[in-house]
Protein backbone atom coordinates (compact mmCIF):
# COMPACT_ATOMS: atom_id res chain seq x y z
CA UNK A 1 12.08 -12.57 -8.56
CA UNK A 2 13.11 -10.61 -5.63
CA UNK A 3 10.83 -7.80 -6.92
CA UNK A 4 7.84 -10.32 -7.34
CA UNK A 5 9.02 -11.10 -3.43
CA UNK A 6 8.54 -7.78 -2.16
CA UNK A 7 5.80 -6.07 -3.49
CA UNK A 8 4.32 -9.31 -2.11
CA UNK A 9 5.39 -8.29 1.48
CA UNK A 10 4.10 -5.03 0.76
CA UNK A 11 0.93 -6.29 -0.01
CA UNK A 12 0.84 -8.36 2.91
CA UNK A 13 1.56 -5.73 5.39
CA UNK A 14 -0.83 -3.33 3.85
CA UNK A 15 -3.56 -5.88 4.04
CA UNK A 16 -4.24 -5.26 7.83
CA UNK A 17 -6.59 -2.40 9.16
CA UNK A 18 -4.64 -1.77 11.40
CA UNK A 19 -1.08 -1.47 9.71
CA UNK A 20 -2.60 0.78 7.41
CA UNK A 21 -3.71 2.97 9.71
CA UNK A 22 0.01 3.46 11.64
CA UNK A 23 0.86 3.72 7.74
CA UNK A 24 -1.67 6.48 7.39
CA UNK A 25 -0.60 8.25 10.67
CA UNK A 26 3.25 7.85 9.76
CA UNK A 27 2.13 9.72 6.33
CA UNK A 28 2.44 13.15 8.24
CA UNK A 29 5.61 12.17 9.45
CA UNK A 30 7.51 10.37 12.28
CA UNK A 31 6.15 8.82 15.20
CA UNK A 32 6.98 6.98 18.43
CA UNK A 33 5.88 3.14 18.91
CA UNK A 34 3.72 4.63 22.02
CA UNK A 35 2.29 7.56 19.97
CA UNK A 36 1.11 5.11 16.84
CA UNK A 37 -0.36 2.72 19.84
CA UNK A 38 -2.38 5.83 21.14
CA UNK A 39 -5.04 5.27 19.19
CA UNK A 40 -5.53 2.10 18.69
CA UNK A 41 -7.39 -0.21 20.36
CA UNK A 42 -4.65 -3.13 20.92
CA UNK A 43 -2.19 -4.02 23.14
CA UNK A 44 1.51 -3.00 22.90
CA UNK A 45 2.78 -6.04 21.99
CA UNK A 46 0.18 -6.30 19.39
CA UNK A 47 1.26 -3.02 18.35
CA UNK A 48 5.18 -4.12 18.02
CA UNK A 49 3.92 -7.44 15.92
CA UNK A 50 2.21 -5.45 13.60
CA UNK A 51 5.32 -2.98 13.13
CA UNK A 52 7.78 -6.38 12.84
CA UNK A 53 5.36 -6.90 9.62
CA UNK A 54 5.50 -3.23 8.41
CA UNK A 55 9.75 -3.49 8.84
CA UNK A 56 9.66 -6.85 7.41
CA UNK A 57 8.45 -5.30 4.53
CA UNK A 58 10.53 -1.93 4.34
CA UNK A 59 7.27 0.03 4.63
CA UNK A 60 8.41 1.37 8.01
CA UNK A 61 12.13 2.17 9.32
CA UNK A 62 12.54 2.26 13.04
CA UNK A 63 15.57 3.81 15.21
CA UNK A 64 15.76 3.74 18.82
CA UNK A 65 17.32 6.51 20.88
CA UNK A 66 17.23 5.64 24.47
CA UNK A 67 13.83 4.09 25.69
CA UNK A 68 12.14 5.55 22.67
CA UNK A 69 11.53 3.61 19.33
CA UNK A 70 10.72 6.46 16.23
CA UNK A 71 8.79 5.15 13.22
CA UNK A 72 9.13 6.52 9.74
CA UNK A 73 7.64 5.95 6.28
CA UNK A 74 9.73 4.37 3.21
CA UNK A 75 8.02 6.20 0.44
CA UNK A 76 10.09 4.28 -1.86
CA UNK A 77 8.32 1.17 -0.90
CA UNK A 78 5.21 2.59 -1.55
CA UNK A 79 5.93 3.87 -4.56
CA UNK A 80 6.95 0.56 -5.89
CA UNK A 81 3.31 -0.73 -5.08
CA UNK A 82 1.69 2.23 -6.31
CA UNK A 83 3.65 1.72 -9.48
CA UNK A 84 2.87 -2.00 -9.91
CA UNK A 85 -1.40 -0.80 -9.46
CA UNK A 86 -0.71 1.90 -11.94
CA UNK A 87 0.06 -0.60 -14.38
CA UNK A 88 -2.96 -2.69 -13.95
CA UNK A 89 -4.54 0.57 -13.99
CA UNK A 90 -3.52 1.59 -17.45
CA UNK A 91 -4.01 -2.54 -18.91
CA UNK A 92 -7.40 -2.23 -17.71
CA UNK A 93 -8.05 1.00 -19.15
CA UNK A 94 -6.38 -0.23 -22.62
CA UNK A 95 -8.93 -3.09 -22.69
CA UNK A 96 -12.24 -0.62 -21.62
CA UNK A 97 -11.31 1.69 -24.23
CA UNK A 98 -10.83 -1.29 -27.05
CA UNK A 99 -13.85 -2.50 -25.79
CA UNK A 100 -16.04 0.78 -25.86
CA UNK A 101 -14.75 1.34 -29.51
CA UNK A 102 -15.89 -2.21 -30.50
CA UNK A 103 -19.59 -1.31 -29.23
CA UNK A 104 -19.40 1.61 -31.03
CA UNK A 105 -18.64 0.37 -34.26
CA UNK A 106 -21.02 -2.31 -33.49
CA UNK A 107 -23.49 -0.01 -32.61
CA UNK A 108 -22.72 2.48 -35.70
CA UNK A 109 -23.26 -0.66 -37.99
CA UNK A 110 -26.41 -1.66 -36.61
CA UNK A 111 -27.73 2.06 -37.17
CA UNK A 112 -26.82 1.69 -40.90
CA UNK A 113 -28.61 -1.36 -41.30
């Protein structure tokens, strides 16, 4: 349950533009709340919601040393998600190739009639 719980957090967080793009930019590695801001077109505190959401769901870890706030990536958290897609991913792929054998018996036994 508290699996279910948090890949649905992930989800959630990475269902914004604009999370996934201070995702995207934390990729290559730490950043400061001001330097993921940079970019976009928001306001701070817009920018500071939208991290809340990313820590909320352990996407991003933050640490403050003085009057600066440093971002990182949980790839751990990520993983889990890409995990749970690789698994549709492979369901999905069971089924097509079931499916694509069926038409070609099907097709094989209309050529023989």
């Amino acid at each position: 349950m508290q699996a279910a719980i948090a890949l649905d957090r992930t989800f959630h967080a990475l269902s914004d533009p604009t999370r996934r793009a201070m995702v995207q930019r934390l990729s290559r590695g730490p950043a400061s709340v001001s330097e993921l801001a940079k970019p976009l077109a928001i306001s701070l505190p817009a920018v500071m919601q939208h991290l809340h959401v990313l820590e909320a769901s352990g996407i991003v870890r933050s640490a403050k040393v003085g009057r600066v706030r440093t971002c990182h990536v949980e790839p751990k958290v990520l993983s889990q998600a890409e995990r749970w897609i690789a698994e549709r991913r492979d369901q999905w792929e069971r089924k097509l190739d079931r499916l694509a054998d069926y038409l070609d018996a099907t097709a094989s036994e209309n050529d023989n009639t």
